[in-house]
C-alpha atoms as a PDB file:
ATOM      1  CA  UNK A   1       0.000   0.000   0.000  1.00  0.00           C
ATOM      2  CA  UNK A   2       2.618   2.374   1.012  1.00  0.00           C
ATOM      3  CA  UNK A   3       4.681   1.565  -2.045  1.00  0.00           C
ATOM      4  CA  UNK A   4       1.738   2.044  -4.451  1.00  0.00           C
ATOM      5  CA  UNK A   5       1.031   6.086  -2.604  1.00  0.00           C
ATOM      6  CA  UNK A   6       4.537   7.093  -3.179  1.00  0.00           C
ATOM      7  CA  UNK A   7       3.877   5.310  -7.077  1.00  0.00           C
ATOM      8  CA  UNK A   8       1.061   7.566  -7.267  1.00  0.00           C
ATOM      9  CA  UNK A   9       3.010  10.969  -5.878  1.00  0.00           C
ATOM     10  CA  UNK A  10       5.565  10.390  -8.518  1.00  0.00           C
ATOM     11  CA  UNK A  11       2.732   9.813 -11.407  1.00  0.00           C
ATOM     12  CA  UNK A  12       0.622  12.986 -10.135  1.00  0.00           C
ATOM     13  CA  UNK A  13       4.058  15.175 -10.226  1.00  0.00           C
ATOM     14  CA  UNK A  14       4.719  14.420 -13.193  1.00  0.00           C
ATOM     15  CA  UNK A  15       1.226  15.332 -14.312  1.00  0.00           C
ATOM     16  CA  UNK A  16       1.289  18.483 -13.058  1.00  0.00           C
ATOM     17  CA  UNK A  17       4.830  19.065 -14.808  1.00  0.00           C
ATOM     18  CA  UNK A  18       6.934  19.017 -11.899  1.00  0.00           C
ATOM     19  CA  UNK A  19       4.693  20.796  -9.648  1.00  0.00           C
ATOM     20  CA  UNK A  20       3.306  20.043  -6.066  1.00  0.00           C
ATOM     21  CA  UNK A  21       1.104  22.463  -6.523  1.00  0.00           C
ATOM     22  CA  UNK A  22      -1.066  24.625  -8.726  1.00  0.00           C
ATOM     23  CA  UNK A  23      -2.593  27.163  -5.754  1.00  0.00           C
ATOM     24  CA  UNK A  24      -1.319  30.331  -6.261  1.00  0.00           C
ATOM     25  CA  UNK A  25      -0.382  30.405  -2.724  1.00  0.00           C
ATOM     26  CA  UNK A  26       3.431  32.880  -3.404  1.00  0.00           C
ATOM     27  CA  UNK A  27       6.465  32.164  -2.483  1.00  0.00           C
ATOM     28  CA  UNK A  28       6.218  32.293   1.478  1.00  0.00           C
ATOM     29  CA  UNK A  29       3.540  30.614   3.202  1.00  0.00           C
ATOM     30  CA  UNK A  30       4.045  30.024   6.789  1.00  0.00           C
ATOM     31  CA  UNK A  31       1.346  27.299   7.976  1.00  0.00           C
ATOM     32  CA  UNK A  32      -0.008  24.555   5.900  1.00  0.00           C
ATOM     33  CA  UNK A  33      -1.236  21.223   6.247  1.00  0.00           C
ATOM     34  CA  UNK A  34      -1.685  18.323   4.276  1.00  0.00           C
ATOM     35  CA  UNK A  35      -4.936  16.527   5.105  1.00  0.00           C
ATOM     36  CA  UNK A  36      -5.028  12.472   4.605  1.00  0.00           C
ATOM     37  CA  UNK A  37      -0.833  13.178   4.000  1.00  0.00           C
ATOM     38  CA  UNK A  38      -0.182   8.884   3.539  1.00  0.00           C
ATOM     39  CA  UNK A  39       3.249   8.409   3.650  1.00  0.00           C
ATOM     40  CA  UNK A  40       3.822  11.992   4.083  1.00  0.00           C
ATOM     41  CA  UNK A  41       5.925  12.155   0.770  1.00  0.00           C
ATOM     42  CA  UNK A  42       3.857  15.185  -0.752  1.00  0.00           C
ATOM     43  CA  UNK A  43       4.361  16.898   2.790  1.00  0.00           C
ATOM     44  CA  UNK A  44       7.626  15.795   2.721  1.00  0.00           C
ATOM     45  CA  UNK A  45       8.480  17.674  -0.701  1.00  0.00           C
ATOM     46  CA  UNK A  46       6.723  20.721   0.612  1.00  0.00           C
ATOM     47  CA  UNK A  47       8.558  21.168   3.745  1.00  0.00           C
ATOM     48  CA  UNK A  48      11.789  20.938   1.581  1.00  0.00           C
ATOM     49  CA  UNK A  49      10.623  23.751  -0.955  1.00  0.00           C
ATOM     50  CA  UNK A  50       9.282  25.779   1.835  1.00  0.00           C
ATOM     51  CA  UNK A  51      12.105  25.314   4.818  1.00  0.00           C
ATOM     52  CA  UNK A  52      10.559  28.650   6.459  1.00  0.00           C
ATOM     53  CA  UNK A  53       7.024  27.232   6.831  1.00  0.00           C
ATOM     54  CA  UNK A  54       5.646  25.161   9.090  1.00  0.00           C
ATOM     55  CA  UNK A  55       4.207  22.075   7.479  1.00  0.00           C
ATOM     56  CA  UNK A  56       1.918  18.822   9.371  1.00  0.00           C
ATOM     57  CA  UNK A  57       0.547  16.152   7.807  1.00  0.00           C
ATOM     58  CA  UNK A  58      -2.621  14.177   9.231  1.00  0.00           C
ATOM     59  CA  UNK A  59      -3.206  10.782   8.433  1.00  0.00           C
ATOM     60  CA  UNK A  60      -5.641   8.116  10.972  1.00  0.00           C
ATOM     61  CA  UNK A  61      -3.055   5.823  10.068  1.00  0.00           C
ATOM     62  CA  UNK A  62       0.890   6.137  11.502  1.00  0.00           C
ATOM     63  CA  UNK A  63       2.597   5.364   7.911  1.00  0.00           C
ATOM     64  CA  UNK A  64       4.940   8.361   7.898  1.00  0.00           C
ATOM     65  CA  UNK A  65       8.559   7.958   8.438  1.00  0.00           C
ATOM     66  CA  UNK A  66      10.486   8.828  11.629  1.00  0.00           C
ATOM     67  CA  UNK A  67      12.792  11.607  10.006  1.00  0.00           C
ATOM     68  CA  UNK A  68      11.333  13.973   8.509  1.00  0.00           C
ATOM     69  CA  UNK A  69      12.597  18.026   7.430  1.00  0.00           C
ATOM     70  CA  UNK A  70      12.520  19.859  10.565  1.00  0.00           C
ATOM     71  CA  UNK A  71       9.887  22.097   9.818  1.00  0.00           C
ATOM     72  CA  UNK A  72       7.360  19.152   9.245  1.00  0.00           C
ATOM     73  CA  UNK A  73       5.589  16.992  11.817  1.00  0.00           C
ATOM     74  CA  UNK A  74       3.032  14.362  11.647  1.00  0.00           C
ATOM     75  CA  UNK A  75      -0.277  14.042  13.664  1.00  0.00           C
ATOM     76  CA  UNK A  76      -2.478  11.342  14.078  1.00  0.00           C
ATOM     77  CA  UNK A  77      -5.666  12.762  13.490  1.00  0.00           C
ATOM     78  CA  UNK A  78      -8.942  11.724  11.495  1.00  0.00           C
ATOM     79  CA  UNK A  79     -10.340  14.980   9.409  1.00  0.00           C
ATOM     80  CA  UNK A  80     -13.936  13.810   9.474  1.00  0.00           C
ATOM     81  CA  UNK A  81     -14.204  15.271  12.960  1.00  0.00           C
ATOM     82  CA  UNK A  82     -14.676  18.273  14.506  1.00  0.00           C
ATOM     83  CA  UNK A  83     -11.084  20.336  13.601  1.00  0.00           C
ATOM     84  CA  UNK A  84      -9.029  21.375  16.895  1.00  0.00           C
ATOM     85  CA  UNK A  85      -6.839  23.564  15.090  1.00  0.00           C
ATOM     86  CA  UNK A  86      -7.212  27.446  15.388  1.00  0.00           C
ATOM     87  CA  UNK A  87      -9.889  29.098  12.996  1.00  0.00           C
ATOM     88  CA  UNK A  88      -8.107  31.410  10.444  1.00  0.00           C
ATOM     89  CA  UNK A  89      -4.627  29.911  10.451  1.00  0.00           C
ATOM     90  CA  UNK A  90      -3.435  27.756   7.564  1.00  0.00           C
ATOM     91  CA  UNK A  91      -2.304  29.896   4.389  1.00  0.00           C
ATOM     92  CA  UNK A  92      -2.919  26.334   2.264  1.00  0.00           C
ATOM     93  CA  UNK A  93      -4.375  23.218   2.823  1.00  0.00           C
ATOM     94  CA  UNK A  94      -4.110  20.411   0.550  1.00  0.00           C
ATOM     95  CA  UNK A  95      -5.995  17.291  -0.201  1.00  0.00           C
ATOM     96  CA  UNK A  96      -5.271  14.671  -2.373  1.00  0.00           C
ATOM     97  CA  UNK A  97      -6.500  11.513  -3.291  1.00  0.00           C
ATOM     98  CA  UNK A  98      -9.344  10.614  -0.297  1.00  0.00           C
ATOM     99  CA  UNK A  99     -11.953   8.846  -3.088  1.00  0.00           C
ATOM    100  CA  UNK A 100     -14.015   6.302  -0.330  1.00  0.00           C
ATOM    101  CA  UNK A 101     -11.745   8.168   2.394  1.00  0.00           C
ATOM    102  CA  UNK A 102     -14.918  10.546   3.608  1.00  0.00           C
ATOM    103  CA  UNK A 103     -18.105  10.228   4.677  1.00  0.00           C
ATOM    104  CA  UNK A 104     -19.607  13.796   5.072  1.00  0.00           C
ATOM    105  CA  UNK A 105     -17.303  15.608   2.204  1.00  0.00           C
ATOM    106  CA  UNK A 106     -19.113  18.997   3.423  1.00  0.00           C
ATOM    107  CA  UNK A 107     -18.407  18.879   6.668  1.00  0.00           C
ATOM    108  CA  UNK A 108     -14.517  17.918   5.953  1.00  0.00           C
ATOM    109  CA  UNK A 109     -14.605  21.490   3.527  1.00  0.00           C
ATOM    110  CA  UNK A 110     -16.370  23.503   6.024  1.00  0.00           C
ATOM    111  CA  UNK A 111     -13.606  22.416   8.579  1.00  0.00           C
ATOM    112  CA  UNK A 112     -11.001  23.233   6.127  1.00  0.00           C
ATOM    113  CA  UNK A 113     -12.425  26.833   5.568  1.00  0.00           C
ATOM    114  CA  UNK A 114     -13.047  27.412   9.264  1.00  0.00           C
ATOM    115  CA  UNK A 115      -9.452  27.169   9.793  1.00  0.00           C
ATOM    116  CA  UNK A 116      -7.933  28.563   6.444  1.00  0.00           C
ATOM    117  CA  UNK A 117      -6.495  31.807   6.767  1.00  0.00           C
ATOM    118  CA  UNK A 118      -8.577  34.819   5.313  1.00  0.00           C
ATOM    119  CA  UNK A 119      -6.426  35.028   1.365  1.00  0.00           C
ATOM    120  CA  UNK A 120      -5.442  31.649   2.306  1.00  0.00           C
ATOM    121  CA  UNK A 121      -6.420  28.961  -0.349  1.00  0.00           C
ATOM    122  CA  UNK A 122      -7.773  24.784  -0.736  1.00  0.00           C
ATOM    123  CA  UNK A 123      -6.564  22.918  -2.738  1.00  0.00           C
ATOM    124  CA  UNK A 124      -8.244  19.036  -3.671  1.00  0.00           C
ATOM    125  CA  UNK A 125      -6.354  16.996  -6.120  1.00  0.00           C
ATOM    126  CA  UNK A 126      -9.025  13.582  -7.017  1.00  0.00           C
ATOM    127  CA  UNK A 127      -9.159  10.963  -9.133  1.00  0.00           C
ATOM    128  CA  UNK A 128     -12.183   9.667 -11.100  1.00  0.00           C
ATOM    129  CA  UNK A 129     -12.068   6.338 -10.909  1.00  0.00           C
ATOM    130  CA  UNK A 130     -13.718   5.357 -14.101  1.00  0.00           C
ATOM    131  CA  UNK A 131     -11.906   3.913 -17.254  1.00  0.00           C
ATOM    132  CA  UNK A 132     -12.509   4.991 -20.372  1.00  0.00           C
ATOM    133  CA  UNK A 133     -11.552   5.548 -23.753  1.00  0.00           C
ATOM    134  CA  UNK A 134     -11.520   7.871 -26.786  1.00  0.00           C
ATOM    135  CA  UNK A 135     -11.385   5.333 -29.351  1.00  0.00           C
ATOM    136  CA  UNK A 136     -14.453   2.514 -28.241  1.00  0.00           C
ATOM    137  CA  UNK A 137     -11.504   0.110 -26.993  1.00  0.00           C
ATOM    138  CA  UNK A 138     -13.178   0.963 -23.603  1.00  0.00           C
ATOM    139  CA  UNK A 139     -16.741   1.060 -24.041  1.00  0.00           C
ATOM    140  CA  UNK A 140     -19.668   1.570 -21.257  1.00  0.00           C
ATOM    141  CA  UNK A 141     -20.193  -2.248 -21.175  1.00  0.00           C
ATOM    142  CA  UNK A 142     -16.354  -3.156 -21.138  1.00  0.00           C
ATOM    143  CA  UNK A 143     -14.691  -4.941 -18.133  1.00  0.00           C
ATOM    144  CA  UNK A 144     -12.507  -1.968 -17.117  1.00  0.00           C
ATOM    145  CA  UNK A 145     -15.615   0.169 -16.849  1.00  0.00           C
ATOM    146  CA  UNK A 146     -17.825  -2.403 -15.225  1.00  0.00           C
ATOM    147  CA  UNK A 147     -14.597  -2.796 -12.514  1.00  0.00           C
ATOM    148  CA  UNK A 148     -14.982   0.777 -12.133  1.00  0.00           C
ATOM    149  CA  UNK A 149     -18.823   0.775 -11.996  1.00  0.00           C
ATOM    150  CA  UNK A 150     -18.950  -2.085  -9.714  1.00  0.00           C
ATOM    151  CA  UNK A 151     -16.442   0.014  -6.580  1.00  0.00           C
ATOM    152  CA  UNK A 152     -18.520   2.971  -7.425  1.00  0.00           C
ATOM    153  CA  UNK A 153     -21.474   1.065  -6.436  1.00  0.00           C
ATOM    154  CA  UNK A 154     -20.381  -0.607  -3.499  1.00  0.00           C
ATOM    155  CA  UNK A 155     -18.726   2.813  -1.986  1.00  0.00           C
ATOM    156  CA  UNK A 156     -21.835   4.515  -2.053  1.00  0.00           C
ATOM    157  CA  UNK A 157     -23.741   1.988  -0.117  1.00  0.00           C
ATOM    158  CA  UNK A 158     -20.952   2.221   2.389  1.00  0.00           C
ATOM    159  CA  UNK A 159     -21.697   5.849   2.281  1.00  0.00           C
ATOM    160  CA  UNK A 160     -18.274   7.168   1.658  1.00  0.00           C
ATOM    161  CA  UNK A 161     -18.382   8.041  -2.276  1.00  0.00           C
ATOM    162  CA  UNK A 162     -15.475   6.974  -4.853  1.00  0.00           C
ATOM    163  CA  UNK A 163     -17.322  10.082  -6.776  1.00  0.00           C
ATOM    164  CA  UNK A 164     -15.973  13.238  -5.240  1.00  0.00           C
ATOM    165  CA  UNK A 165     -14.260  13.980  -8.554  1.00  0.00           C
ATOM    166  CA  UNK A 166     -17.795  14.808  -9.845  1.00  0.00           C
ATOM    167  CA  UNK A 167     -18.448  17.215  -6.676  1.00  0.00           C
ATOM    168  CA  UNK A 168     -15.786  19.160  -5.212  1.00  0.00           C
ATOM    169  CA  UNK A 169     -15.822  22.225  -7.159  1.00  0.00           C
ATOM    170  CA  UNK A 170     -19.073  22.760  -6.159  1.00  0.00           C
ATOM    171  CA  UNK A 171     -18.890  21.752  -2.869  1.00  0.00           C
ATOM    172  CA  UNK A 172     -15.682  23.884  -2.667  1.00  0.00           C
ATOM    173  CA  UNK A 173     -17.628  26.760  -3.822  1.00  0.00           C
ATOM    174  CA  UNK A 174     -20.599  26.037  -1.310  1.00  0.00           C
ATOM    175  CA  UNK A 175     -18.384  25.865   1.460  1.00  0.00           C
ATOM    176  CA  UNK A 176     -17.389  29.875   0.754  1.00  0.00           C
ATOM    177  CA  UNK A 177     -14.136  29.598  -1.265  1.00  0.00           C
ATOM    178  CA  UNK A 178     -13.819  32.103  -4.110  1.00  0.00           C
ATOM    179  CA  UNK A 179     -11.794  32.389  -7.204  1.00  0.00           C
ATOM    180  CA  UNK A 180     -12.482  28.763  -8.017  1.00  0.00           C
ATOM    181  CA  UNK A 181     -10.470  27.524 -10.555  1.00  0.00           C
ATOM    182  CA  UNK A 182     -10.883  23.583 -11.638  1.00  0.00           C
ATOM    183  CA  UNK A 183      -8.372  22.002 -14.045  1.00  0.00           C
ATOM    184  CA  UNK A 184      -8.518  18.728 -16.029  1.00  0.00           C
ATOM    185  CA  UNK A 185      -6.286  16.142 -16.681  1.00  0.00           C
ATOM    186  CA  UNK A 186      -6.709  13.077 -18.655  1.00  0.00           C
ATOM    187  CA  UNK A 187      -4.003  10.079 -17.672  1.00  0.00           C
ATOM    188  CA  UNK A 188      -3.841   7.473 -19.816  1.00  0.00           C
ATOM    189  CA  UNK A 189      -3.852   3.910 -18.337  1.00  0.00           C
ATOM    190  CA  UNK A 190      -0.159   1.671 -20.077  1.00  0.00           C
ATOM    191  CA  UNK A 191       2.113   2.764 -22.343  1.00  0.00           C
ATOM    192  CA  UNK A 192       0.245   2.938 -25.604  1.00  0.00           C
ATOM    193  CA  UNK A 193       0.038   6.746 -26.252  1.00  0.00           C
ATOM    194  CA  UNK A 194       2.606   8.237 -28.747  1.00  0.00           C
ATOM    195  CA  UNK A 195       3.450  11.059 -27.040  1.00  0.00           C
ATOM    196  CA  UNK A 196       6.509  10.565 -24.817  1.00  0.00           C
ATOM    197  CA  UNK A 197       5.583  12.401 -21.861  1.00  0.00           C
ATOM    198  CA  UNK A 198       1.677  11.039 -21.645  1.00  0.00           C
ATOM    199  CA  UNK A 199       3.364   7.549 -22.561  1.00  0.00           C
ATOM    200  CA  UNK A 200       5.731   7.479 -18.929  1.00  0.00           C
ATOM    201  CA  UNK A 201       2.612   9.484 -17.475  1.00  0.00           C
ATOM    202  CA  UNK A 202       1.169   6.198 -18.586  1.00  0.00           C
ATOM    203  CA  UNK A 203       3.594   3.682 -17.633  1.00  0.00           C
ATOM    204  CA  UNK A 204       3.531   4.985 -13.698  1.00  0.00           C
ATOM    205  CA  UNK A 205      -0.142   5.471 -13.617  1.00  0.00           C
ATOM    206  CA  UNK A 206      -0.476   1.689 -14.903  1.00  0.00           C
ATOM    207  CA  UNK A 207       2.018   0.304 -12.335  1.00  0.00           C
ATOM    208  CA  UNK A 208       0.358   2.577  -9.476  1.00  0.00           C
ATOM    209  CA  UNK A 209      -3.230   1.066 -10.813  1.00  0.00           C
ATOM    210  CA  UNK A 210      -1.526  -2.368 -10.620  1.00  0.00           C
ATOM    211  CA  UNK A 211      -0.427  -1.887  -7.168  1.00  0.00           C
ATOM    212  CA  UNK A 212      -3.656  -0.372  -6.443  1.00  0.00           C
ATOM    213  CA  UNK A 213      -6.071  -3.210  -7.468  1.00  0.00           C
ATOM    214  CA  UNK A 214      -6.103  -5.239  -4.462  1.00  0.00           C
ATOM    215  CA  UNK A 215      -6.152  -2.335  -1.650  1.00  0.00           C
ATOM    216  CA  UNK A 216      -8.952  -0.583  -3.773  1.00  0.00           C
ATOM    217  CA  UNK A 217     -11.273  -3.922  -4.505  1.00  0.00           C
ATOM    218  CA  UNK A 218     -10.729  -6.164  -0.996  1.00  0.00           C
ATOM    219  CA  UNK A 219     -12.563  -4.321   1.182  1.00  0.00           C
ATOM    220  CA  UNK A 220     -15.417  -2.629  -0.496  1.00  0.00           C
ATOM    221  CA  UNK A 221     -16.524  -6.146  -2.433  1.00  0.00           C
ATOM    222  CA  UNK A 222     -15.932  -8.492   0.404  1.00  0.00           C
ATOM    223  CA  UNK A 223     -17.150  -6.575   3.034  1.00  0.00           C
ATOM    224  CA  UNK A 224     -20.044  -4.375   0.847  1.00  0.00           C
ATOM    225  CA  UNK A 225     -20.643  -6.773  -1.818  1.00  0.00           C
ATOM    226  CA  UNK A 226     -20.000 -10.299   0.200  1.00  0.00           C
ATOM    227  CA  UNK A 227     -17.823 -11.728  -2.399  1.00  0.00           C
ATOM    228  CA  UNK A 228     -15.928 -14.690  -1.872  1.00  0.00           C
ATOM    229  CA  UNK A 229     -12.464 -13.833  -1.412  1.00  0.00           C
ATOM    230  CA  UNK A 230     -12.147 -16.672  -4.702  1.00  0.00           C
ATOM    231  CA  UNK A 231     -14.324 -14.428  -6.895  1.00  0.00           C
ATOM    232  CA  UNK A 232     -12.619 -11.206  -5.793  1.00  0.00           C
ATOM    233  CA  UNK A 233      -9.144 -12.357  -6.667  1.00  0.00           C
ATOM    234  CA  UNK A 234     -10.333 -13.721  -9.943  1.00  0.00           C
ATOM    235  CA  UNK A 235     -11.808 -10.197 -10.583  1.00  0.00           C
ATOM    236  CA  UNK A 236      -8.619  -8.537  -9.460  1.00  0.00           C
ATOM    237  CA  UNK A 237      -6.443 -10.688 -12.405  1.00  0.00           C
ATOM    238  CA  UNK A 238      -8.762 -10.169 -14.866  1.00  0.00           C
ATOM    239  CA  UNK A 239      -8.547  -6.670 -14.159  1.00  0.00           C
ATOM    240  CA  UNK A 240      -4.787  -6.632 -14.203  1.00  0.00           C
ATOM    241  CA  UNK A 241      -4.830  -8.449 -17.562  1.00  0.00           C
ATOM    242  CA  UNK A 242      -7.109  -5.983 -19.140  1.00  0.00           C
ATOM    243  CA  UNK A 243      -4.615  -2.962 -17.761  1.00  0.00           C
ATOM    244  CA  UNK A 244      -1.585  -5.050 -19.248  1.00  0.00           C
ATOM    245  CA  UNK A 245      -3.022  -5.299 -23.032  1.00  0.00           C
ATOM    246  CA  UNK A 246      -2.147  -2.545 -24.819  1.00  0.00           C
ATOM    247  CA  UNK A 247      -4.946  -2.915 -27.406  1.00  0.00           C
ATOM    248  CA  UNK A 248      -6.898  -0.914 -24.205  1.00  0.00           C
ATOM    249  CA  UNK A 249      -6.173   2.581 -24.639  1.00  0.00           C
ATOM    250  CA  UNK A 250      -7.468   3.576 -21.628  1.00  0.00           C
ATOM    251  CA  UNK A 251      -7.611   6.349 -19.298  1.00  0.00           C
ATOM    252  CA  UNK A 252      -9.260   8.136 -16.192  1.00  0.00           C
ATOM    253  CA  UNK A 253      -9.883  11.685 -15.257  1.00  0.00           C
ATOM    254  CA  UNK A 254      -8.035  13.652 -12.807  1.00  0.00           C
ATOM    255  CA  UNK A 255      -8.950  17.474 -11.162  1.00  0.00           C
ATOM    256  CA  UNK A 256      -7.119  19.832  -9.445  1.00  0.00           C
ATOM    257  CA  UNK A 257      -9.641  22.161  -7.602  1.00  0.00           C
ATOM    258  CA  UNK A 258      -8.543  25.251  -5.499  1.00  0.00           C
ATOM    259  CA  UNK A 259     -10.116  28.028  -4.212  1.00  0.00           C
ATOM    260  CA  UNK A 260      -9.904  31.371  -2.108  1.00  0.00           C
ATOM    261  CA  UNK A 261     -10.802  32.130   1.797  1.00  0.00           C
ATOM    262  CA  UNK A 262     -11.941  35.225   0.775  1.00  0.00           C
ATOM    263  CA  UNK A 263     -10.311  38.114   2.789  1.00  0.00           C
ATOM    264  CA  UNK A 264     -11.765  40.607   5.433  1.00  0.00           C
ATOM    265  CA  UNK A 265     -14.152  37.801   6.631  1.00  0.00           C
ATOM    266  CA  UNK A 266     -14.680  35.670   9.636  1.00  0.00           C
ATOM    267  CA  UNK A 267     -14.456  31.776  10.062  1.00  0.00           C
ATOM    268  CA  UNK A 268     -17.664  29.754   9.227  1.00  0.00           C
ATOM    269  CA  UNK A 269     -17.827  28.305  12.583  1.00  0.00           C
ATOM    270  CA  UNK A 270     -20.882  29.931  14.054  1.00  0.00           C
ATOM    271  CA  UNK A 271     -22.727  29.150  10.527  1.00  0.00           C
END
């Protein structure tokens, strides 16, 4: 699991051309934290591009490594409750990745803009989870889409959608950010584009799917769905031989969504 989240920091970077980031948050912000931070790589990064901010990453679960830049630290904390941290005092919070992670995804942004600094800004990287393609070799009724249709299904009877992708520039905006700008990325699944760049975009976003499959499916269909643990590991290799042929030119949608605490007003807390 932990190897396949620092696959999938590598693949996003390289998305996003290098970038951690895409908030226009300038060159010195002194407080930020990194919600659901993992293995704490992204915070990692941060808190060596920023050494004169203070950075902490959250996670429920202790993955994080023991050394760590001095000006980052790591708290065991779960975001879907009530936030302890000071209203008005993060210049940027970041949140990446928490598909099936969440179950009240309004809540978790009214937190975040309770305790964002007025001019401060959110940012919420997701992934839609749902294969496709641009030329029929992944249709509707294809296996790919039907894996993606099937975890889709079984996440929203658990109540903590795989769907976010389709909801958190609007929720963003509900929740009182401003200036909300959405970007769009679509990362192709193997190595069969042409272009060099989307092809190793490709390559690591087919080995972090492959190191994904079981984490993502185990849970949700044995525990949701009841499968036998049989039928979900033959549904996990025939997924993994469906990513592997390159006659499926497949690919998912990714967003980047940030947004403005807008300046010269209060915390939400009261509202």
């Amino acid at each position: 699991m932990n190897d396949q989240l620092d696959i999938g920091h590598h693949m996003l970077t390289l998305m996003l051309d290098g970038k951690l980031f895409l908030a226009p948050i300038g060159s010195n912000p002194q407080k930020v934290l990194d919600v659901g931070t993992g293995t704490g790589i992204w915070a990692i990064d941060f808190a060596d591009q920023f050494p004169s901010a203070e950075v902490i990453g959250t996670d429920i679960s202790p993955t994080q490594p023991s050394f760590a830049p001095p000006n980052l630290r790591f708290e065991l904390d779960d975001a879907q409750l009530e936030w302890t941290y000071r209203p008005d005092s993060f210049d940027y919070i970041h949140v990446r990745c928490m598909l099936g992670a969440i179950q009240d995804w309004a809540h978790l942004y009214h937190e975040i803009y309770k305790c964002t600094k007025p001019g401060g800004y959110i940012e919420h990287l997701e992934i839609s989870i749902m294969f496709k393609s641009e030329d029929g070799s992944v249709t509707e009724d294809h296996f790919m889409a039907q894996w993606s249709k099937t975890l889709l299904r079984a996440a929203e009877q658990l109540g903590k959608t795989f769907a976010i992708y389709d909801f958190n520039c609007e929720m963003i905006t509900k929740a009182g950010f401003v200036d909300v700008v959405e970007k769009k990325f679509k990362v192709p699944v193997g190595t069969w584009p042409s272009d060099p760049k989307m092809k190793e975009l490709g390559q690591w976003n087919m080995l972090f799917c492959l190191e994904g499959l079981e984490s993502w499916s185990l849970y949700l269909l044995s525990t949701v769905l009841k499968w036998s643990y049989e039928e979900i590991q033959v549904h996990i290799m025939t997924m993994r031989k469906h990513i592997l042929d390159r006659k499926n030119h497949a690919y998912y949608d990714i967003n980047v969504v940030y947004g403005r605490k807008p300046e010269g007003l209060s915390d939400m807390s009261d509202n």
